[in-house]
C-alpha atoms as a PDB file:
ATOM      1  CA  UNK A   1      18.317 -13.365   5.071  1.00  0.00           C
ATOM      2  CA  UNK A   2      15.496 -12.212   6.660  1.00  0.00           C
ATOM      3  CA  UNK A   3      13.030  -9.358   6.558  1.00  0.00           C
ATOM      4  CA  UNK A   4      13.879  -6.563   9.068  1.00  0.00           C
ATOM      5  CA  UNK A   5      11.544  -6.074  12.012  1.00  0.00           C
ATOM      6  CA  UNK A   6      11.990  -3.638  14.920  1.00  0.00           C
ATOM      7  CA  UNK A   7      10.039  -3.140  17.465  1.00  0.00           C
ATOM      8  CA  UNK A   8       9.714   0.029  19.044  1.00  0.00           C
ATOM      9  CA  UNK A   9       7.660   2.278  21.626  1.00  0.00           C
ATOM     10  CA  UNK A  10       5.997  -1.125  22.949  1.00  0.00           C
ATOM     11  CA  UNK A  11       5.126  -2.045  19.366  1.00  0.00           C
ATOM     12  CA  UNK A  12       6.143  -5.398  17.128  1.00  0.00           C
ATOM     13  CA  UNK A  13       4.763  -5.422  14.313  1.00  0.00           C
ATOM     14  CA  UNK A  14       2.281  -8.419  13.250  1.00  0.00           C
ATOM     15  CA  UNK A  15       2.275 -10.560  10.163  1.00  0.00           C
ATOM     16  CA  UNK A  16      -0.513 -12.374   9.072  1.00  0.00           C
ATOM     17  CA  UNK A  17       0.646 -16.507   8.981  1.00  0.00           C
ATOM     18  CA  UNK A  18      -0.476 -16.107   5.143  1.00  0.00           C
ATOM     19  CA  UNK A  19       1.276 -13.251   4.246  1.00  0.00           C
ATOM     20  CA  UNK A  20       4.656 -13.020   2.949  1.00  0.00           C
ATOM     21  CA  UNK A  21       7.628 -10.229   3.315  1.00  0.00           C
ATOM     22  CA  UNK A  22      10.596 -10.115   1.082  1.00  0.00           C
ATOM     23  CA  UNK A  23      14.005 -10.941   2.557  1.00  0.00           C
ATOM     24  CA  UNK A  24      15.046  -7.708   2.393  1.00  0.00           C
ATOM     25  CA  UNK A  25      12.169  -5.239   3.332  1.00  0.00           C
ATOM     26  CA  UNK A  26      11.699  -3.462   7.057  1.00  0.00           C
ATOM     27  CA  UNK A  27       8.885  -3.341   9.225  1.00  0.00           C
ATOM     28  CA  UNK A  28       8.864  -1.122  12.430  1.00  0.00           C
ATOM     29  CA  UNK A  29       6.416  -0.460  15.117  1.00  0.00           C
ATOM     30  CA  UNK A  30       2.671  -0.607  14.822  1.00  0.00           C
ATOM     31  CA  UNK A  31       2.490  -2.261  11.212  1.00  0.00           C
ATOM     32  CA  UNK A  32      -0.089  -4.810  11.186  1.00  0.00           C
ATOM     33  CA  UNK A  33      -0.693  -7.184   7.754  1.00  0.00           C
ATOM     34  CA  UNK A  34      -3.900  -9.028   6.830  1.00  0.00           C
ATOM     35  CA  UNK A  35      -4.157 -12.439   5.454  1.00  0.00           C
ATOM     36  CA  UNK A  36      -2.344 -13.164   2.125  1.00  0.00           C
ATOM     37  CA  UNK A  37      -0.729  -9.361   1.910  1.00  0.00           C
ATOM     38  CA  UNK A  38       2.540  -8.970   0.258  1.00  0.00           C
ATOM     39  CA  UNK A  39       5.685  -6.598   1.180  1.00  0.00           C
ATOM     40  CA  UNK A  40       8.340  -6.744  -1.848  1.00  0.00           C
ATOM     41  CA  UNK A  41      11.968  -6.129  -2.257  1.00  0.00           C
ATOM     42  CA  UNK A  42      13.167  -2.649  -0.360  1.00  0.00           C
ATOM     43  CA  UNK A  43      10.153  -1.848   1.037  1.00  0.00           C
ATOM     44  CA  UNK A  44       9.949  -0.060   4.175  1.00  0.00           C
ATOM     45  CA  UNK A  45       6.695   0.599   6.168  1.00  0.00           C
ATOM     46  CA  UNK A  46       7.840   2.365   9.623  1.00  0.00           C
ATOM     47  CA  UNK A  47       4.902   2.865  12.106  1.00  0.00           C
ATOM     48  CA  UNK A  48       7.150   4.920  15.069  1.00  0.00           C
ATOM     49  CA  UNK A  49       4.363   7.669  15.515  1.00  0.00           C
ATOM     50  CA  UNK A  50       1.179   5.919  14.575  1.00  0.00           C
ATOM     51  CA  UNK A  51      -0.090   2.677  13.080  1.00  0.00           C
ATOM     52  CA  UNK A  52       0.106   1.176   9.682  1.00  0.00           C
ATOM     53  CA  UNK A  53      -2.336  -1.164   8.645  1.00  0.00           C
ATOM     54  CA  UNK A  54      -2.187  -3.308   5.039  1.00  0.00           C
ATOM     55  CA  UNK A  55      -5.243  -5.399   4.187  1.00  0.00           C
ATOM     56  CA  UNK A  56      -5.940  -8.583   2.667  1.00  0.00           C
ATOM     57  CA  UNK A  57      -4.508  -9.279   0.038  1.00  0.00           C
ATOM     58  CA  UNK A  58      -2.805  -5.900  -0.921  1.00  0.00           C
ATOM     59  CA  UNK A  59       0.820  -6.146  -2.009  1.00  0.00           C
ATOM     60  CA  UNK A  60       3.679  -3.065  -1.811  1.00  0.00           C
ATOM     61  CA  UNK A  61       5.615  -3.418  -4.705  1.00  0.00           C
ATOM     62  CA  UNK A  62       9.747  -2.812  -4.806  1.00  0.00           C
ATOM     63  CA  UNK A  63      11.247   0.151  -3.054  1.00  0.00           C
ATOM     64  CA  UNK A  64       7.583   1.076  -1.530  1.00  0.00           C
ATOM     65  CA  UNK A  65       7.802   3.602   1.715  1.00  0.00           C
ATOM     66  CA  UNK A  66       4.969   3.984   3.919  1.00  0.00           C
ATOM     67  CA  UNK A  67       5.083   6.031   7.073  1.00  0.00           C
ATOM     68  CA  UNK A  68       2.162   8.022   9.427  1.00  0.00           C
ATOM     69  CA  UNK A  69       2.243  10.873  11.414  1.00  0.00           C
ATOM     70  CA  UNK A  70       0.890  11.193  14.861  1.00  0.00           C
ATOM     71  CA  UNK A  71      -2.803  11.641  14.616  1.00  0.00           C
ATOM     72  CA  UNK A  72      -2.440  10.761  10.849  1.00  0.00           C
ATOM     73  CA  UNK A  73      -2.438   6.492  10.580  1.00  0.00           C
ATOM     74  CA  UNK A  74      -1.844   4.560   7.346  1.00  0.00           C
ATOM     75  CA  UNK A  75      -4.313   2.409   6.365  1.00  0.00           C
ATOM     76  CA  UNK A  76      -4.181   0.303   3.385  1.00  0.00           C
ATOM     77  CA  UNK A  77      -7.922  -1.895   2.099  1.00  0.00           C
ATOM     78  CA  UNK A  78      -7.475  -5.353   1.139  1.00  0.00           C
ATOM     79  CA  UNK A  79      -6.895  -6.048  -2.674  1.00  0.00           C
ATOM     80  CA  UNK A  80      -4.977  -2.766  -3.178  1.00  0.00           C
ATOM     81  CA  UNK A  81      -1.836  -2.736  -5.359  1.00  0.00           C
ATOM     82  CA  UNK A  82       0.583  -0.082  -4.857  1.00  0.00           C
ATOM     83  CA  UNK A  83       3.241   0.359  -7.110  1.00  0.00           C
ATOM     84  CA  UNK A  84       7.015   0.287  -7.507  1.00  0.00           C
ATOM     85  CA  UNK A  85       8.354   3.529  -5.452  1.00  0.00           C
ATOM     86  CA  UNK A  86       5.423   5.111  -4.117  1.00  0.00           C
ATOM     87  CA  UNK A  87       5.225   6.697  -1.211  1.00  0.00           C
ATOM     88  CA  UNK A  88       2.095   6.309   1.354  1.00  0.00           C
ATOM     89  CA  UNK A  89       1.912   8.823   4.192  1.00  0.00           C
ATOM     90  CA  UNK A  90      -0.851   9.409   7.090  1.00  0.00           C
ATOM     91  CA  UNK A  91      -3.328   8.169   4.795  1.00  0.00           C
ATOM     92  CA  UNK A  92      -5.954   5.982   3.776  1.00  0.00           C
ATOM     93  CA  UNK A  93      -6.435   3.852   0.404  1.00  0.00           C
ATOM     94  CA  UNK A  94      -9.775   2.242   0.291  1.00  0.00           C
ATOM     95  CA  UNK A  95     -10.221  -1.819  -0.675  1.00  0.00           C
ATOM     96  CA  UNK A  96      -9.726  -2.490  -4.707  1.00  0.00           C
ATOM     97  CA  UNK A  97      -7.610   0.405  -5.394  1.00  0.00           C
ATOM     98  CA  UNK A  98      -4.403   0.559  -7.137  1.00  0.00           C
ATOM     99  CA  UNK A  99      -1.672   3.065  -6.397  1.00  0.00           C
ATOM    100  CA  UNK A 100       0.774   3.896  -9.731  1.00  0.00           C
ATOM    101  CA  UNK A 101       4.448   3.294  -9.490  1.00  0.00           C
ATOM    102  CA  UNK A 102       6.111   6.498  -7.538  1.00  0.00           C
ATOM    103  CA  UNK A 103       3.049   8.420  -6.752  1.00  0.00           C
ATOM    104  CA  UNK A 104       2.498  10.009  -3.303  1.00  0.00           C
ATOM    105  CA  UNK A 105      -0.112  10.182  -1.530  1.00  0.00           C
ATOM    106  CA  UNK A 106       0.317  12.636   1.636  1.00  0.00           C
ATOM    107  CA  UNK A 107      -1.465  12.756   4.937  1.00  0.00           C
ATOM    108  CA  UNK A 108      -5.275  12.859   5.323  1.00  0.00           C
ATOM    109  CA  UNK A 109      -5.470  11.804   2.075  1.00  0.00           C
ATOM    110  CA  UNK A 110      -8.545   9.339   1.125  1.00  0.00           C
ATOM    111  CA  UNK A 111      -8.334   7.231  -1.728  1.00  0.00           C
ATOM    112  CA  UNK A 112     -11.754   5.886  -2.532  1.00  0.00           C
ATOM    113  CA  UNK A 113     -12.839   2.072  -3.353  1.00  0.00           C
ATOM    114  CA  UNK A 114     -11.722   0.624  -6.397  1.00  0.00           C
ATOM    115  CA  UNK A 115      -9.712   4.433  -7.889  1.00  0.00           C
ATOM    116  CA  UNK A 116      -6.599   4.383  -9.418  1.00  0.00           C
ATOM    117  CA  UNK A 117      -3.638   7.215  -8.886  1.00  0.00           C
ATOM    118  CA  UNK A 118      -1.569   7.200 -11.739  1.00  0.00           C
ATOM    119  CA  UNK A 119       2.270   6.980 -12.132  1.00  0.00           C
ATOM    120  CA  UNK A 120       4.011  10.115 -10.587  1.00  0.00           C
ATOM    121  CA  UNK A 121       1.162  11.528  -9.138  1.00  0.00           C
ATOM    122  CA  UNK A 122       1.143  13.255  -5.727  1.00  0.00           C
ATOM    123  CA  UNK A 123      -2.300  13.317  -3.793  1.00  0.00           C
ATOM    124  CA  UNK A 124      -1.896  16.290  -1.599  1.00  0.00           C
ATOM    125  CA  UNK A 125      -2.983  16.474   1.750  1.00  0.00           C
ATOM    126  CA  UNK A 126      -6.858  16.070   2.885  1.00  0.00           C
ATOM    127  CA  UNK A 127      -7.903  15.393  -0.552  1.00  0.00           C
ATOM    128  CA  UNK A 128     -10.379  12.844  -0.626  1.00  0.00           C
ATOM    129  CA  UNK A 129     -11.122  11.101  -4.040  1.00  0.00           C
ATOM    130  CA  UNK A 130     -14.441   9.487  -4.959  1.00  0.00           C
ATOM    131  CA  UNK A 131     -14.489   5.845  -5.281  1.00  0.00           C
ATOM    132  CA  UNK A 132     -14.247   4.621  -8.928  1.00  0.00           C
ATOM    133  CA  UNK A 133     -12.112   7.671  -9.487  1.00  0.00           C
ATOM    134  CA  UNK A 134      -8.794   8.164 -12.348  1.00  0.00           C
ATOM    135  CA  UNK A 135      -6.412  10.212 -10.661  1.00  0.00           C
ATOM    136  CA  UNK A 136      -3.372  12.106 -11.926  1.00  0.00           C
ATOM    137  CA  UNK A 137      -0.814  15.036 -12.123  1.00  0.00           C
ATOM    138  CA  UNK A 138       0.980  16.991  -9.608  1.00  0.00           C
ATOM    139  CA  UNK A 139      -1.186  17.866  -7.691  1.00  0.00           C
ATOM    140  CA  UNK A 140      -3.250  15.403  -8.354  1.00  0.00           C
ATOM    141  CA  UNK A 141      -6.504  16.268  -9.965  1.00  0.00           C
ATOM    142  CA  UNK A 142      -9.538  13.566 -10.300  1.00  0.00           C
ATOM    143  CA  UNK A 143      -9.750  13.122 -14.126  1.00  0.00           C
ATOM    144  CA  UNK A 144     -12.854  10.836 -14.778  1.00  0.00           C
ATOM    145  CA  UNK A 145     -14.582   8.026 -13.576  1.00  0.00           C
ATOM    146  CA  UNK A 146     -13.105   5.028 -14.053  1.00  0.00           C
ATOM    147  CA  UNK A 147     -14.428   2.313 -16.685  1.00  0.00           C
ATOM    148  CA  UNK A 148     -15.419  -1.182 -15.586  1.00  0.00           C
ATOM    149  CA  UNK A 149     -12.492  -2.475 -17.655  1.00  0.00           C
ATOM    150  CA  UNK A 150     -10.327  -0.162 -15.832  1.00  0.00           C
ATOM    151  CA  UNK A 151     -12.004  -1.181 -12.481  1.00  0.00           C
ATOM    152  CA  UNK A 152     -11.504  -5.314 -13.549  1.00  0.00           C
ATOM    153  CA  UNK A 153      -8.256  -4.087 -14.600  1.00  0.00           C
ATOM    154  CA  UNK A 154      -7.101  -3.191 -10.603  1.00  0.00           C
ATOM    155  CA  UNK A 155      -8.962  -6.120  -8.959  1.00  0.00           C
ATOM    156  CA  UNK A 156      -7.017  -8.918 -11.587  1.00  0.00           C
ATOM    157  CA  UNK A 157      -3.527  -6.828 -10.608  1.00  0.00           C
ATOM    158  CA  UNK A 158      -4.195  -7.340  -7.070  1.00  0.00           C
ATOM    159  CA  UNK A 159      -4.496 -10.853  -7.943  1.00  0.00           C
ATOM    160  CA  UNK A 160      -1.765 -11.151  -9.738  1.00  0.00           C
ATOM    161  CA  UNK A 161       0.269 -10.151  -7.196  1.00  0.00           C
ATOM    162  CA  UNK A 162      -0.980 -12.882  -5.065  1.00  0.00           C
ATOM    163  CA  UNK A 163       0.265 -15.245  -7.309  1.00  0.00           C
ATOM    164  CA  UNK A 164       3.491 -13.733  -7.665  1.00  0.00           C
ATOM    165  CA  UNK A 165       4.324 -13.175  -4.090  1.00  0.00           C
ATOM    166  CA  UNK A 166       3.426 -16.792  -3.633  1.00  0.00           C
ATOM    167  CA  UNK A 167       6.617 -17.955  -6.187  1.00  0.00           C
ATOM    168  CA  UNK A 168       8.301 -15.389  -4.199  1.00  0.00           C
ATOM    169  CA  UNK A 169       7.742 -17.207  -0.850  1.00  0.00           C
ATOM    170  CA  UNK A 170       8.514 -20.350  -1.913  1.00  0.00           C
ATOM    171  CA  UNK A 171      12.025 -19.309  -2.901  1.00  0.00           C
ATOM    172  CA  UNK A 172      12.679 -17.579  -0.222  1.00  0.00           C
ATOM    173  CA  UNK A 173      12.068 -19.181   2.599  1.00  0.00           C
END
């Protein structure tokens, strides 16, 4: 089994040689993946109206959906962990940041360096959030700064997941 990719509207998407995509996950269009990123089980990233772009290094957990809108591309830093369920739309997520399982984070959206969106949360649209930020609720409301625990905290998940999707690869390929 292999992962699902479609092109479509002139686009295929491109995988970085380093980077690995689970067996069952779909890529359409303009998706682009940096070096050593990681697309898990059920994921589905579908650039039909704009571009998607996932940096180094960042991983998309089970069940992850990312989409754009036209005008509105999704960009994703390198080292950024986004969690089981959540939804990325039209937005951007700066490097070092980690994005909780099921939040949503809608278009316009700006998700500063090294901030973390907690669990369930839903970033509405255009709000931009200060790097180092803790960010939660529905809406979403910027709750404190985070501390440099907190901040070590993200950058070792993001690692983590690098040596995770690595076991992954080498059982399923």
């Amino acid at each position: 089994m292999t992962a699902l990719i479609v092109p479509i509207g002139g686009h295929t998407p491109q995988i970085s040689d380093s980077a690995w995509v689970a067996p069952n996950a779909t890529l359409v269009g303009q998706v682009t993946l940096g070096e050593r990123s990681s697309i898990f089980y059920g994921a589905v990233l579908r650039a039909d109206v704009d571009s998607i772009t996932i940096g180094a290094g960042s991983n998309l957990q089970d069940n992850v959906t990312v989409h754009c809108d036209e005008g509105f591309p999704t960009v994703v830093g390198s080292g950024v962990s986004v969690g089981h369920g959540a939804v990325l739309h039209g937005c951007t997520v700066e490097d070092d940041s980690l994005i909780g399982m099921s939040a949503t984070v809608l278009n316009g959206a700006v998700i500063g360096t090294g901030s973390l969106v907690a669990a369930g949360a839903v970033v509405l649209e255009g709000t931009i959030v200060p790097p180092g930020s803790l960010v939660a609720g529905v809406p979403a409301k910027v709750r404190r700064e985070l501390s440099d625990d907190e901040k070590t905290g993200v950058r070792q998940n993001a690692a983590h997941y690098l040596d995770i999707s690595a076991a992954h690869s080498a059982v399923s390929s």
